[in-house]
PDB file of N, CA and C in Angstrom:
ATOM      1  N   UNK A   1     248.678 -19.361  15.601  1.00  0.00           N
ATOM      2  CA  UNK A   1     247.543 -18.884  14.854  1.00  0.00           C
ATOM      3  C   UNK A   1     246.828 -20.086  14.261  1.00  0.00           C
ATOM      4  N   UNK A   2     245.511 -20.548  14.177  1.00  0.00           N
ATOM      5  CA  UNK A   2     244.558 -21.014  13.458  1.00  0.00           C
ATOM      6  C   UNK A   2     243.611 -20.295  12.728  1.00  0.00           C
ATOM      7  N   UNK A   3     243.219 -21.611  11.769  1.00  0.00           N
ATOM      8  CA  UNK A   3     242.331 -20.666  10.644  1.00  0.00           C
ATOM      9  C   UNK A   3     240.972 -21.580  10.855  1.00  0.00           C
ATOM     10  N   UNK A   4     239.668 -20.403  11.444  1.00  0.00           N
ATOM     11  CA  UNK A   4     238.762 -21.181  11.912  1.00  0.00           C
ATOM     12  C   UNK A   4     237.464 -21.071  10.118  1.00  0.00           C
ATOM     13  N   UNK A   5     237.081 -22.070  10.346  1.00  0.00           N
ATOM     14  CA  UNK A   5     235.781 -21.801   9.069  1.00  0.00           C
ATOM     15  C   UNK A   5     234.361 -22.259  10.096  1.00  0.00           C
ATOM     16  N   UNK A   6     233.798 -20.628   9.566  1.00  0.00           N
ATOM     17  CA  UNK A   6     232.299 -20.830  10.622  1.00  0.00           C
ATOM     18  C   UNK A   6     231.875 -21.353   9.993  1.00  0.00           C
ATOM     19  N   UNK A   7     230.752 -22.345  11.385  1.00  0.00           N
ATOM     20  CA  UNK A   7     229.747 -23.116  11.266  1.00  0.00           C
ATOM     21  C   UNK A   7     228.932 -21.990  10.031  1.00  0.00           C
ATOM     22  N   UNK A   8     228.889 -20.737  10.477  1.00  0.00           N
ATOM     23  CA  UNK A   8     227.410 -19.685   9.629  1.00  0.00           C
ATOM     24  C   UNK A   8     228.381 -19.021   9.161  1.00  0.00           C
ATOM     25  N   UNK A   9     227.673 -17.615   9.376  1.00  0.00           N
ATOM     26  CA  UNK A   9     228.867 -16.802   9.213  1.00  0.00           C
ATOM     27  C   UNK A   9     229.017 -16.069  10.048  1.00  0.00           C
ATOM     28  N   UNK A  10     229.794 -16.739  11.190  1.00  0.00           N
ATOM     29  CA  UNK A  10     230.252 -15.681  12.376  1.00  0.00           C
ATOM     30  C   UNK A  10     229.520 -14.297  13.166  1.00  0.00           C
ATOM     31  N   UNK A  11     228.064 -14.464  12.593  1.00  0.00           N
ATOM     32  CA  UNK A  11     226.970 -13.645  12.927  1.00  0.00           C
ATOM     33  C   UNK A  11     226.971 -13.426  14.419  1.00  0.00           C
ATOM     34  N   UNK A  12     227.381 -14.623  14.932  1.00  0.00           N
ATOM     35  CA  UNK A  12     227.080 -14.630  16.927  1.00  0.00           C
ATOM     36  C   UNK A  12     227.919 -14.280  17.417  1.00  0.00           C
ATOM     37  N   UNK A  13     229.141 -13.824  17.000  1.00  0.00           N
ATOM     38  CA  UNK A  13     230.219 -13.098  17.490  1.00  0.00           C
ATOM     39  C   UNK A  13     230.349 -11.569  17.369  1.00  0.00           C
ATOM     40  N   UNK A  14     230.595 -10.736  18.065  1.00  0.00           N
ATOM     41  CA  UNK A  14     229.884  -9.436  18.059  1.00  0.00           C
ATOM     42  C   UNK A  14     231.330  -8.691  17.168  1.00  0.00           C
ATOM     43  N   UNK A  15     231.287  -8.518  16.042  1.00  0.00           N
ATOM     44  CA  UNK A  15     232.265  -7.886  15.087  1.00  0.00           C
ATOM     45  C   UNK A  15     232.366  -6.856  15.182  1.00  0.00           C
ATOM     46  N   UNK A  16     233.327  -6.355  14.859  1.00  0.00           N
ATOM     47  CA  UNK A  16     234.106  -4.697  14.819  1.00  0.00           C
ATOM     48  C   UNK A  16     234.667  -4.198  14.436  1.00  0.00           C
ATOM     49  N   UNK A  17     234.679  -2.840  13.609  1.00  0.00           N
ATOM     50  CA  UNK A  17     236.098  -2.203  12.610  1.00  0.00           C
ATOM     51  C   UNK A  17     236.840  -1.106  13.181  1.00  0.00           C
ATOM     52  N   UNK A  18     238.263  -1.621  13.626  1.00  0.00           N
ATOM     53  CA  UNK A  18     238.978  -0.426  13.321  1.00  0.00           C
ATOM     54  C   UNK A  18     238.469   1.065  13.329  1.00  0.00           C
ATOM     55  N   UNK A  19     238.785   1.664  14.131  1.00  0.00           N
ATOM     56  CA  UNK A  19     238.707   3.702  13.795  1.00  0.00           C
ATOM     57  C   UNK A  19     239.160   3.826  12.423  1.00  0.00           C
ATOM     58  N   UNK A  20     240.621   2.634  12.036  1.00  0.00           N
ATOM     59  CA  UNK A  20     241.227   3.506  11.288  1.00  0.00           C
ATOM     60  C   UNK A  20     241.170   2.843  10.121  1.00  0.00           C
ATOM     61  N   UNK A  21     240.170   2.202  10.071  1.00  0.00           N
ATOM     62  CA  UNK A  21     239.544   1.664   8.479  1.00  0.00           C
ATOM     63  C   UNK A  21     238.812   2.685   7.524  1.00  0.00           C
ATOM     64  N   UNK A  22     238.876   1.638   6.290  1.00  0.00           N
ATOM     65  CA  UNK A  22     238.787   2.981   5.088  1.00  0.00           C
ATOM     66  C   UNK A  22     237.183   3.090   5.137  1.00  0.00           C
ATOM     67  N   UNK A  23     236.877   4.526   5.627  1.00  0.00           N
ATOM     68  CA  UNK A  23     235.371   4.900   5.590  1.00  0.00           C
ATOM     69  C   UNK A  23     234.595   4.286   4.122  1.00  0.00           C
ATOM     70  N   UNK A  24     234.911   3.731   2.701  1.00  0.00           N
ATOM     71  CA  UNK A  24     234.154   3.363   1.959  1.00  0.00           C
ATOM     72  C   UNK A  24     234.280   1.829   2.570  1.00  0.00           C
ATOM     73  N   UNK A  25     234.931   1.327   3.237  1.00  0.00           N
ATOM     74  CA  UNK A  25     235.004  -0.535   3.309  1.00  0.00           C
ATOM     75  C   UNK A  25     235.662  -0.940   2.519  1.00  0.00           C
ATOM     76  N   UNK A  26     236.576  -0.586   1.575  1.00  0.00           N
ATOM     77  CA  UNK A  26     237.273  -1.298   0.152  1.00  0.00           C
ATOM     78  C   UNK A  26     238.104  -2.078   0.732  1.00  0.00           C
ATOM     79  N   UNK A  27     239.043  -1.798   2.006  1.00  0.00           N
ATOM     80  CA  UNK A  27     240.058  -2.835   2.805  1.00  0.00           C
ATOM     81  C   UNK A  27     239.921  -2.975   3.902  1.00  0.00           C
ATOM     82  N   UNK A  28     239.220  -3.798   4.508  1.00  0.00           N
ATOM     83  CA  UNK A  28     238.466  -3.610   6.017  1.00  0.00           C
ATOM     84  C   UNK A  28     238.774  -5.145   6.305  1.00  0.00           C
ATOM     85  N   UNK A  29     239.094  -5.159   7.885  1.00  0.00           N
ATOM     86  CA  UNK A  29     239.403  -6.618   8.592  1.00  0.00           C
ATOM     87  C   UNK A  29     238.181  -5.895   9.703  1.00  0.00           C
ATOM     88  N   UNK A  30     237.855  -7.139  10.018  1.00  0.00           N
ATOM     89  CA  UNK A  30     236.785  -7.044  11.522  1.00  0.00           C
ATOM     90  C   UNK A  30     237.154  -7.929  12.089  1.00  0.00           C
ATOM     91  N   UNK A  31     237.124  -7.338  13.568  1.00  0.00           N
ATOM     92  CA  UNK A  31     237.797  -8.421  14.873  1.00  0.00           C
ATOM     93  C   UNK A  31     236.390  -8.718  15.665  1.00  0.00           C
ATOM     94  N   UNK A  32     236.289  -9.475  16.202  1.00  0.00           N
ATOM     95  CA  UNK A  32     235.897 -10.266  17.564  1.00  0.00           C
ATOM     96  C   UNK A  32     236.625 -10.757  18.666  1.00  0.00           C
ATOM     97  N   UNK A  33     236.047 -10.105  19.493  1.00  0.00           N
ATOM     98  CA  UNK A  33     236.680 -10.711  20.896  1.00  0.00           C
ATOM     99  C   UNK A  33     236.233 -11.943  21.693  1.00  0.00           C
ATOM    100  N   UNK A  34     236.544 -12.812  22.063  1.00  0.00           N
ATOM    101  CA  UNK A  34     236.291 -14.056  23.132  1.00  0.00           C
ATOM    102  C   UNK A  34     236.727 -14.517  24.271  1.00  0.00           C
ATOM    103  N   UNK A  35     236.509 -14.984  25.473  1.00  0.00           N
ATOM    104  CA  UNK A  35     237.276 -15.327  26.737  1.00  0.00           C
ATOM    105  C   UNK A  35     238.515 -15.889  25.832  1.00  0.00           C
ATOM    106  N   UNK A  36     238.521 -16.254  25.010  1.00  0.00           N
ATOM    107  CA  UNK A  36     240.002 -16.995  24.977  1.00  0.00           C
ATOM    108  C   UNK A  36     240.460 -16.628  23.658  1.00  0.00           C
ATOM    109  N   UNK A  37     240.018 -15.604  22.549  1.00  0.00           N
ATOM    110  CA  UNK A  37     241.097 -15.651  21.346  1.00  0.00           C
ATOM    111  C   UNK A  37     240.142 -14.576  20.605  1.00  0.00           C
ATOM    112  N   UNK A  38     241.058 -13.929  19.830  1.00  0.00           N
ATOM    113  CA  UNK A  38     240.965 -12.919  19.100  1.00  0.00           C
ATOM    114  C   UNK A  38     241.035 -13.597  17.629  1.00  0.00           C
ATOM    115  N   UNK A  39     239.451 -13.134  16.897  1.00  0.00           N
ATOM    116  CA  UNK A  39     239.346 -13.413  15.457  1.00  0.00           C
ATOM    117  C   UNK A  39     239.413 -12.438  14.754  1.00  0.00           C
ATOM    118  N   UNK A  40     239.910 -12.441  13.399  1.00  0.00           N
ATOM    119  CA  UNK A  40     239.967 -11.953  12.159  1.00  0.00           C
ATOM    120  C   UNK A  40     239.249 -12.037  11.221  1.00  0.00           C
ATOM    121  N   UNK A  41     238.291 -11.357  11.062  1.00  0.00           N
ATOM    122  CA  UNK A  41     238.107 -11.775   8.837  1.00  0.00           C
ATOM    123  C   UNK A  41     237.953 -10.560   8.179  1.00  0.00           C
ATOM    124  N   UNK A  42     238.051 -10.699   7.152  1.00  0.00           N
ATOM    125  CA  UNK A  42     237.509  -9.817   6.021  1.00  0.00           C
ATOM    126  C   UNK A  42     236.030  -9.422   6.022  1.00  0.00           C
ATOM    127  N   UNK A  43     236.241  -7.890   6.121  1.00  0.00           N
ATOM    128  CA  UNK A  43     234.802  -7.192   6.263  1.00  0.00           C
ATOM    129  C   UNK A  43     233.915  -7.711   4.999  1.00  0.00           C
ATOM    130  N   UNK A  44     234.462  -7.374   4.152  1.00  0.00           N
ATOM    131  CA  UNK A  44     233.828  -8.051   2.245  1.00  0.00           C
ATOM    132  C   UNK A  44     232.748  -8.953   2.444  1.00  0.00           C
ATOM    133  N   UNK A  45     233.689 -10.468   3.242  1.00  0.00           N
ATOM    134  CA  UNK A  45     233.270 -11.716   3.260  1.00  0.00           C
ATOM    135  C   UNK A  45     233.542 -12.632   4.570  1.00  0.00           C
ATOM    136  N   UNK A  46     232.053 -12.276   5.180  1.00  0.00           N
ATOM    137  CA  UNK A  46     231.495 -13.104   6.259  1.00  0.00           C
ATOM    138  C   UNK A  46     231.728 -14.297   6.061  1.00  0.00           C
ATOM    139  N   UNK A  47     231.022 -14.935   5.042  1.00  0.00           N
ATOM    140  CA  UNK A  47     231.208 -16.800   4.929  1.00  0.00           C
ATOM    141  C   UNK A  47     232.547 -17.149   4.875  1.00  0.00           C
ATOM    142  N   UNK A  48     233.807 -16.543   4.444  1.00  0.00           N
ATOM    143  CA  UNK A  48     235.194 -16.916   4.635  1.00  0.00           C
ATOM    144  C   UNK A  48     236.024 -17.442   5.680  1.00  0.00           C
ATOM    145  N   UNK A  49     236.891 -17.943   5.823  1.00  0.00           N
ATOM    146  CA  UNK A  49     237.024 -18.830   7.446  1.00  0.00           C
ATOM    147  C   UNK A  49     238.043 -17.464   7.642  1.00  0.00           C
ATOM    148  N   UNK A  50     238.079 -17.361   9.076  1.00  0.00           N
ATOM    149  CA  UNK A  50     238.827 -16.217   9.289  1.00  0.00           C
ATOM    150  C   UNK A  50     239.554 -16.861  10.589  1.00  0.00           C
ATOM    151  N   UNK A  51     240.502 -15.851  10.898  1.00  0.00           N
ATOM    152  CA  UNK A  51     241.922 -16.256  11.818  1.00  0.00           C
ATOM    153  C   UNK A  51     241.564 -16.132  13.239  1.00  0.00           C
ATOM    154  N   UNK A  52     242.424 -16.583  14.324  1.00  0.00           N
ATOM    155  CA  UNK A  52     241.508 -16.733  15.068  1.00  0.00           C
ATOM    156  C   UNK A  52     243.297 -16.632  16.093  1.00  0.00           C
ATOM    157  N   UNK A  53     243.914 -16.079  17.124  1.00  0.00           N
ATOM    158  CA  UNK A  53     244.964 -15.713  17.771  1.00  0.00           C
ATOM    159  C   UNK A  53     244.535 -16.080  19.180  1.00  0.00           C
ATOM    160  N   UNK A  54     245.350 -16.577  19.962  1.00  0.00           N
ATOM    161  CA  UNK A  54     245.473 -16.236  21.236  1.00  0.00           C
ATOM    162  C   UNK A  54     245.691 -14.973  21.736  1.00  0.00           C
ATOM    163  N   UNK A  55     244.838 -14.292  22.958  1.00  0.00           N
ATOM    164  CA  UNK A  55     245.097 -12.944  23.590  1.00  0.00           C
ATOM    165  C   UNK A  55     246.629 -13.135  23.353  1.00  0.00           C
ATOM    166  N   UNK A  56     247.338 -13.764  23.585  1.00  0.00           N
ATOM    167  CA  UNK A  56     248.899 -12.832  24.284  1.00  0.00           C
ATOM    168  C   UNK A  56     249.463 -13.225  22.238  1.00  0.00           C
ATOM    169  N   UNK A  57     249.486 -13.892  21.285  1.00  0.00           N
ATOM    170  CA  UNK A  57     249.675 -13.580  20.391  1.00  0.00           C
ATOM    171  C   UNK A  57     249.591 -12.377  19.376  1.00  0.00           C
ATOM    172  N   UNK A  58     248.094 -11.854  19.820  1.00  0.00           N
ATOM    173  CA  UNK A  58     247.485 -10.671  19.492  1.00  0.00           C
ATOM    174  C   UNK A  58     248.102  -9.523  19.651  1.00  0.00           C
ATOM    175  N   UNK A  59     248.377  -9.618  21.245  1.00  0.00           N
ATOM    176  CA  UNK A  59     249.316  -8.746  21.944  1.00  0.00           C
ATOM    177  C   UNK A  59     250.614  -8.453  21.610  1.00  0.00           C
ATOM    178  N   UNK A  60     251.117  -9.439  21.068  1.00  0.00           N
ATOM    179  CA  UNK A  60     252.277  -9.143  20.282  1.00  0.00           C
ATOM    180  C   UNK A  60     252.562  -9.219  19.626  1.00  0.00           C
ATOM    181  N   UNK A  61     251.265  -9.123  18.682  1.00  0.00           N
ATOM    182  CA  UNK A  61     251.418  -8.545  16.917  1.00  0.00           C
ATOM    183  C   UNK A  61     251.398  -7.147  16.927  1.00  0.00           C
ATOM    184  N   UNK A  62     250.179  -6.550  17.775  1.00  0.00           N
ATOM    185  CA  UNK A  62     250.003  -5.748  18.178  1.00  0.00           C
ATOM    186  C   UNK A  62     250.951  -4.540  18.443  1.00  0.00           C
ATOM    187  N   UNK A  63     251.316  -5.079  19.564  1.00  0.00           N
ATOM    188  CA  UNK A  63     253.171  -4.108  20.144  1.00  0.00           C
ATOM    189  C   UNK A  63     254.074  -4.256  19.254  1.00  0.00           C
ATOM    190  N   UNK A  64     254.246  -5.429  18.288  1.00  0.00           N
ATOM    191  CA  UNK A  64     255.159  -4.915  17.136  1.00  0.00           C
ATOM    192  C   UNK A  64     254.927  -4.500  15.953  1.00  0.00           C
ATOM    193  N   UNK A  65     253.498  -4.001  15.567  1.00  0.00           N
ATOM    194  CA  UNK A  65     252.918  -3.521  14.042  1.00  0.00           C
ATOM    195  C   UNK A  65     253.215  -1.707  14.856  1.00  0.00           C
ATOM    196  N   UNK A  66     252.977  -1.517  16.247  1.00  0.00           N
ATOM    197  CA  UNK A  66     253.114  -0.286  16.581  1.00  0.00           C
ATOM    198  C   UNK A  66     254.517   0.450  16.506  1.00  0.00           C
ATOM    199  N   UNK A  67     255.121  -0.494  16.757  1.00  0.00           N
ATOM    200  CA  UNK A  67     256.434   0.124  16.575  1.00  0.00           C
ATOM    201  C   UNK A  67     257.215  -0.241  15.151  1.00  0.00           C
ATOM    202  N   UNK A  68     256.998  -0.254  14.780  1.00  0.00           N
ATOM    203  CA  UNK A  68     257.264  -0.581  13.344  1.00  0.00           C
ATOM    204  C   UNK A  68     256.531  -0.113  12.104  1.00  0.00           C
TER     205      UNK A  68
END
């Protein structure tokens, strides 16, 4: 895992929430997808540097937050 800090604020990366985020936004992460790595940040706060995974890391945070 790395922790990337945008150049802006991550505006050019096409962000996304969860189905199963809280309809007011009070605890919300937004992902982005890329040929090569899956980012993280906080819905709140764009300007914050947010996390940034390899596909197959993702993948197996993923398969083990599900079963667990």
């Amino acid at each position: 895992m790395t922790v990337k800090t945008p150049a802006g604020d991550g505006s050019e990366l096409s962000w996304f929430k969860s189905s199963h985020s809280n309809p007011d936004g009070a605890a919300c992460v937004e992902v982005a997808l890329t040929s090569v790595s899956i980012r993280i940040r906080d819905s709140k706060n764009h300007h914050s540097p947010h996390l940034s995974f390899a596909a197959s890391e993702w993948a197996a945070f993923v398969s083990y937050a599900a079963d667990h």
